[in-house]
N, C-alpha and C. Protein backbone atom coordinates (compact mmCIF):
# COMPACT_ATOMS: atom_id res chain seq x y z
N UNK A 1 5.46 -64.85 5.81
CA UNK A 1 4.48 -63.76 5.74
C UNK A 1 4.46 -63.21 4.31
N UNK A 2 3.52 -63.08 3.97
CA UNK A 2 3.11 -62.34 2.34
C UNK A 2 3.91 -61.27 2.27
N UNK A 3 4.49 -60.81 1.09
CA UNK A 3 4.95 -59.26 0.90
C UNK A 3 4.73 -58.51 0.35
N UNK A 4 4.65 -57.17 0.16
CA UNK A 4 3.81 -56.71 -1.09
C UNK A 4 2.54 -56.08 -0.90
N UNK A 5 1.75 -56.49 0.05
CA UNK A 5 0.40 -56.18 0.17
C UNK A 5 0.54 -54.73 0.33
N UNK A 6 -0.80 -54.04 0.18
CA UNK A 6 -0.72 -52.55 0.71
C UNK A 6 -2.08 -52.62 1.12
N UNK A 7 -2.31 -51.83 2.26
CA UNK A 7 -3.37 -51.59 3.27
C UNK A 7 -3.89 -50.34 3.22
N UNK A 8 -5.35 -50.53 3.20
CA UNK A 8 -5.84 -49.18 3.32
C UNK A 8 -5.62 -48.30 4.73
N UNK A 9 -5.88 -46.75 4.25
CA UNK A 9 -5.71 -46.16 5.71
C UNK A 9 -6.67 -46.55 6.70
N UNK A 10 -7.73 -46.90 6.40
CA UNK A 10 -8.93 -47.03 7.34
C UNK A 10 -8.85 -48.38 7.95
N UNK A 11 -8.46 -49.20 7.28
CA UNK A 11 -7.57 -50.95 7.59
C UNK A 11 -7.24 -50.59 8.75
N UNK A 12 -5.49 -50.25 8.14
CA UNK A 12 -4.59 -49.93 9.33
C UNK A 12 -5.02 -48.98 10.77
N UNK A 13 -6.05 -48.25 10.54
CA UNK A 13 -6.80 -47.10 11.64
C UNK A 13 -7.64 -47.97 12.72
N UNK A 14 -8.39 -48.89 11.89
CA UNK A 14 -9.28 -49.65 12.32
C UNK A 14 -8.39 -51.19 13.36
N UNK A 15 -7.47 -51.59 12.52
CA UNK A 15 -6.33 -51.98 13.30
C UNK A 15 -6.02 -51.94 14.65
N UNK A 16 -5.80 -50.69 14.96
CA UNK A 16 -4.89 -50.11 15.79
C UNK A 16 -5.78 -49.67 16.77
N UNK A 17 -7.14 -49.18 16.40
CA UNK A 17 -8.36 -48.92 17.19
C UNK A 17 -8.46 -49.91 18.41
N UNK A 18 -8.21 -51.22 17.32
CA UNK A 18 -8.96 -52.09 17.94
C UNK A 18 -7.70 -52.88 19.44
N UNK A 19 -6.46 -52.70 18.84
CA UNK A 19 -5.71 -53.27 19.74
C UNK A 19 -5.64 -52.17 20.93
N UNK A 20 -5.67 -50.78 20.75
CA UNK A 20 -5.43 -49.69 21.82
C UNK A 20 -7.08 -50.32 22.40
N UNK A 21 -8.21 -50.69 22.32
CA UNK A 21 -9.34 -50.75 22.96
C UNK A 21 -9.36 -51.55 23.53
N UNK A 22 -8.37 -52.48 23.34
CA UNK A 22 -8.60 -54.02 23.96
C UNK A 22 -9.62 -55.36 23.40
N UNK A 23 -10.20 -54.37 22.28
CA UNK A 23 -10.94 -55.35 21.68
C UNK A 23 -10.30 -57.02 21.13
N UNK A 24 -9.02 -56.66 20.72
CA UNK A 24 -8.31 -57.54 20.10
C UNK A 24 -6.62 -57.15 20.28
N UNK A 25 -6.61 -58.96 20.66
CA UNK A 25 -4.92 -58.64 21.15
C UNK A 25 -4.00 -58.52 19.97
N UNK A 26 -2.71 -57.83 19.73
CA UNK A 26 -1.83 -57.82 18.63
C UNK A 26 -1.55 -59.09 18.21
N UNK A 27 -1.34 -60.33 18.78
CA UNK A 27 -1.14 -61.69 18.33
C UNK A 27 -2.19 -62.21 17.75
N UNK A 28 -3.64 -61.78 18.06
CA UNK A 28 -4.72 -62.30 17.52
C UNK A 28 -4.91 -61.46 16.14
N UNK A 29 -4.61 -60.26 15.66
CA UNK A 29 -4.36 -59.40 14.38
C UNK A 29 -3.64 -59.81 13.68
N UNK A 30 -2.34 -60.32 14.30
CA UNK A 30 -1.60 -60.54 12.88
C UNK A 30 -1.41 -61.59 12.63
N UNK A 31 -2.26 -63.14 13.54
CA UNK A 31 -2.50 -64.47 12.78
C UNK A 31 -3.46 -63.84 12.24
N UNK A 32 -5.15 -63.55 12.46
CA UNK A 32 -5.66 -63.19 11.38
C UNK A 32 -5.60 -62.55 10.18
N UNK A 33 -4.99 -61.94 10.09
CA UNK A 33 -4.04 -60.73 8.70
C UNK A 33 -2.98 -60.92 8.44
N UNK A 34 -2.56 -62.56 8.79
CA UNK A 34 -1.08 -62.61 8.82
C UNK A 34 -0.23 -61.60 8.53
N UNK A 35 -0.22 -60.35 9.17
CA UNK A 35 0.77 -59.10 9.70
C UNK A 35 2.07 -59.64 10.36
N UNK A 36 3.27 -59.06 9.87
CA UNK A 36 4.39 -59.25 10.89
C UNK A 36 4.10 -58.54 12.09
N UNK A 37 4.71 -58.59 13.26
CA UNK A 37 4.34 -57.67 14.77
C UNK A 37 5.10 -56.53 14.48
N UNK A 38 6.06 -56.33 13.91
CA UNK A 38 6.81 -55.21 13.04
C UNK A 38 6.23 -54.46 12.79
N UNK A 39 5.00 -54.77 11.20
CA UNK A 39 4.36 -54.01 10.64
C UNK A 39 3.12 -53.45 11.80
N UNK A 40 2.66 -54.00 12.27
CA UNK A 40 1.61 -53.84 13.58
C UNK A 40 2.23 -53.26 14.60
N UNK A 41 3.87 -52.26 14.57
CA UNK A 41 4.53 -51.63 15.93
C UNK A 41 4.55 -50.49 15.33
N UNK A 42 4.59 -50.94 14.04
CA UNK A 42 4.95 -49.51 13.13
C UNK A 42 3.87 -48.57 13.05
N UNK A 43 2.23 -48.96 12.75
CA UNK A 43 1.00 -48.78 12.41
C UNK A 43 0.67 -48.20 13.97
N UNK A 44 1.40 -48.88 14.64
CA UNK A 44 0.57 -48.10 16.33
C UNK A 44 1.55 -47.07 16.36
N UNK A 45 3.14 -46.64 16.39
CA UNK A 45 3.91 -45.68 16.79
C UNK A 45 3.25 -44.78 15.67
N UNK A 46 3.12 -44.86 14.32
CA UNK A 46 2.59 -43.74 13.56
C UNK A 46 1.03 -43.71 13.93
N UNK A 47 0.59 -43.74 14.60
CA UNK A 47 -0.90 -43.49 14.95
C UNK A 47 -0.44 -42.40 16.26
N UNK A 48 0.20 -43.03 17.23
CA UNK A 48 0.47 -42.83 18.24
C UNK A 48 0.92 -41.66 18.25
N UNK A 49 2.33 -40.85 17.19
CA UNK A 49 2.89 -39.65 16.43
C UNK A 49 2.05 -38.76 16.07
N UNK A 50 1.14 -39.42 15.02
CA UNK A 50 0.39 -38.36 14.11
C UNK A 50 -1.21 -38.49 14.51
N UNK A 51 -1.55 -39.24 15.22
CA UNK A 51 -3.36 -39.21 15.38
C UNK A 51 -4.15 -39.43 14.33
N UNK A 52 -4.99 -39.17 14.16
CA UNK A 52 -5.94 -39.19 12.76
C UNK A 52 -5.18 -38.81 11.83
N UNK A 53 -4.04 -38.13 11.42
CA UNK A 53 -3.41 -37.52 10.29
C UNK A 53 -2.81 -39.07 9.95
N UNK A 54 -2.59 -39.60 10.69
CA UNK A 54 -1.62 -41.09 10.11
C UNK A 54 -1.60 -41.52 8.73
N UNK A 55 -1.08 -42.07 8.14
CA UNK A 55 -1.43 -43.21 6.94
C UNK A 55 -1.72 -41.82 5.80
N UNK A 56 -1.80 -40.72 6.01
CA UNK A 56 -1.93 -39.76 5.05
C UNK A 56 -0.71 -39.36 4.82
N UNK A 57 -0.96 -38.50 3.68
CA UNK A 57 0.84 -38.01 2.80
C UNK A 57 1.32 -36.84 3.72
N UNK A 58 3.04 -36.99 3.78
CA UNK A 58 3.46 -36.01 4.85
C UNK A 58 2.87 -34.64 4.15
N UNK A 59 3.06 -34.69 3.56
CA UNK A 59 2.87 -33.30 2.43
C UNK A 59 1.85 -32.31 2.88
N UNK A 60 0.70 -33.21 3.05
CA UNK A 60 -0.27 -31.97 3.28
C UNK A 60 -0.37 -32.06 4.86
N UNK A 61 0.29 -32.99 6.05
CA UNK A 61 0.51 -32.33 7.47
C UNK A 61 1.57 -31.47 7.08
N UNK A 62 2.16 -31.20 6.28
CA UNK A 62 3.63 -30.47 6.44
C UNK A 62 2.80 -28.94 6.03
N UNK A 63 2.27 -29.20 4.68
CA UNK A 63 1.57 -28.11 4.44
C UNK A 63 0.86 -27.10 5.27
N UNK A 64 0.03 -28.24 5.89
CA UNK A 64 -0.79 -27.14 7.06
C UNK A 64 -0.37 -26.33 8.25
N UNK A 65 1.14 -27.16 8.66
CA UNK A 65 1.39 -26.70 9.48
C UNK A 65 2.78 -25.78 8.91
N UNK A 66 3.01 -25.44 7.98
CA UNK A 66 3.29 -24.53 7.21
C UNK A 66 2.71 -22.60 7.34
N UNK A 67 1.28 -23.53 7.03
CA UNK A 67 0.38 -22.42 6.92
C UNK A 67 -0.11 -21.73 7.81
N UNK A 68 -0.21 -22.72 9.00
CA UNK A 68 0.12 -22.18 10.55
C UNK A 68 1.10 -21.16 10.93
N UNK A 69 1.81 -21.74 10.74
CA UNK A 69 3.18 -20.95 10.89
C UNK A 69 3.24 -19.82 10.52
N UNK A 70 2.97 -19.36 9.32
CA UNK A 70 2.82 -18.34 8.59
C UNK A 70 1.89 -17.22 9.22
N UNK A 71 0.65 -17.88 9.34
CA UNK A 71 -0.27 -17.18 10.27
C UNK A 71 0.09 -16.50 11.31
N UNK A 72 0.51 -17.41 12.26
CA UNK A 72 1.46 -16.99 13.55
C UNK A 72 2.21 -15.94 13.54
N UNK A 73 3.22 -15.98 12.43
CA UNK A 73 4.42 -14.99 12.11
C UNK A 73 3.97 -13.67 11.53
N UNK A 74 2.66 -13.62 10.88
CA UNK A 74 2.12 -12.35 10.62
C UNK A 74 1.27 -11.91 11.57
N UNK A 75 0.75 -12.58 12.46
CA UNK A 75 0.42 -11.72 13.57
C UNK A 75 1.22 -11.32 14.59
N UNK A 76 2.36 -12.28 14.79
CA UNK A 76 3.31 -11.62 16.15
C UNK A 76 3.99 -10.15 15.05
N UNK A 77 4.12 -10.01 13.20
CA UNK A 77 4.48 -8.79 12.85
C UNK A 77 4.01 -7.79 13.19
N UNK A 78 2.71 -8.04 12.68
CA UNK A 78 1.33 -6.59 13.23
C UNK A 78 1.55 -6.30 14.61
N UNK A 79 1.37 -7.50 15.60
CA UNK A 79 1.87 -7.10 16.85
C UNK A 79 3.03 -6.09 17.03
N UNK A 80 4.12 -6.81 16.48
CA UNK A 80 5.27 -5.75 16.81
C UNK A 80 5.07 -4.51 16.00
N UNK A 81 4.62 -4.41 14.55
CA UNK A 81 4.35 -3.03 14.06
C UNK A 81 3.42 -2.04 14.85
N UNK A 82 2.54 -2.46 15.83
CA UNK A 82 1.55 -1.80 16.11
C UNK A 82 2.49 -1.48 18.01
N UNK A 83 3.41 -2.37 18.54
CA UNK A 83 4.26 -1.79 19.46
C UNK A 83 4.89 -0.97 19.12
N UNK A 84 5.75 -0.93 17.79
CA UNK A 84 6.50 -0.08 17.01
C UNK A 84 6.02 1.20 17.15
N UNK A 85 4.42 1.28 16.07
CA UNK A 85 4.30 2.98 16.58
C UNK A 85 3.66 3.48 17.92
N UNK A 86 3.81 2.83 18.76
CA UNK A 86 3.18 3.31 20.04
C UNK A 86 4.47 3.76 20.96
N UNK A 87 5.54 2.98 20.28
CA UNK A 87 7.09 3.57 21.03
C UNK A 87 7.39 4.61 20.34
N UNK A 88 7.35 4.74 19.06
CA UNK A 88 7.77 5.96 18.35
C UNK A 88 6.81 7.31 19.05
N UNK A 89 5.65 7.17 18.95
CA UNK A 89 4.58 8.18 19.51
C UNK A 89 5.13 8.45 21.17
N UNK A 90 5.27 7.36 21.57
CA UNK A 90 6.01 8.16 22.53
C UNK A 90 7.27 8.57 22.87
N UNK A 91 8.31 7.92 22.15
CA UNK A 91 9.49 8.46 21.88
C UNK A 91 9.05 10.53 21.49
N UNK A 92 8.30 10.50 20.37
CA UNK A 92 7.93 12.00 20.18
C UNK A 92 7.77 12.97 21.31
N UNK A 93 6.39 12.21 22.12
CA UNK A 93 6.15 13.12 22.78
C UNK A 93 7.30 13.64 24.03
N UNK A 94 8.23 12.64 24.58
CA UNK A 94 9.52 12.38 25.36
C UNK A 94 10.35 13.59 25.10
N UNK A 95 10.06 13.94 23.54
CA UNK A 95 11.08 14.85 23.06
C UNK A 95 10.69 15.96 23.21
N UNK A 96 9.66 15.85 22.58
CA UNK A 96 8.56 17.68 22.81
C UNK A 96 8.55 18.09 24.34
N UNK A 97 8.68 17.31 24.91
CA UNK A 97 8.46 17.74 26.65
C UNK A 97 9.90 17.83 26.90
N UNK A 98 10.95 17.67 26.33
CA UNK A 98 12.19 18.03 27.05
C UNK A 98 12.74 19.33 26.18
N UNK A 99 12.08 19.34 24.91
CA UNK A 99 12.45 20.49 23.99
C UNK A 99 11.68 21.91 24.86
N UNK A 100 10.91 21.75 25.73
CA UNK A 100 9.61 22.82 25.94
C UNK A 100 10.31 23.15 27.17
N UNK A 101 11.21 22.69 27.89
CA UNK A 101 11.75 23.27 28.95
C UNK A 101 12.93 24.08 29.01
């Protein structure tokens, strides 16, 4: 088998399309593309993992879901800041009504 080659993402996408559809069996891909079945297990488990993100740099799935994250974590803050003063407000009033008796 050749070594060395490098494959586009849309190759490898188009690939993998085609064996999950049934269009074309994995033995019939990699005599035609002389592919090892290796490289063609690898190309379906990272499809299979990542979906359309596949064959792209971890970097920017890492990124985004980074940025997610972030998102998330500043709204469950506001959340809790905005529980925060609704316990304090009533912590107050708790007090004023036991001070008044």
């Amino acid at each position: 088998m050749p070594r060395g080659r490098s494959f586009t993402r849309e190759f490898k996408l188009d690939v993998v399309r085609q064996i999950e559809s049934g269009e074309r069996r994995p033995a019939q891909i990699c005599r035609d593309h002389q592919l090892s079945d290796g490289v063609l297990w690898r190309w379906r488990r990272e499809v299979a993992e990542r979906g359309e993100a596949a064959f792209t740099a971890p970097d920017a799935d890492r990124t985004e879901a980074l940025e997610r994250r972030i998102a998330d974590l500043e709204r469950f803050c506001g959340q809790l800041a905005l529980e925060n003063a609704i316990l304090k407000k009533g912590a107050i009033l708790a007090a004023s009504r036991t001070d008044t008796r």
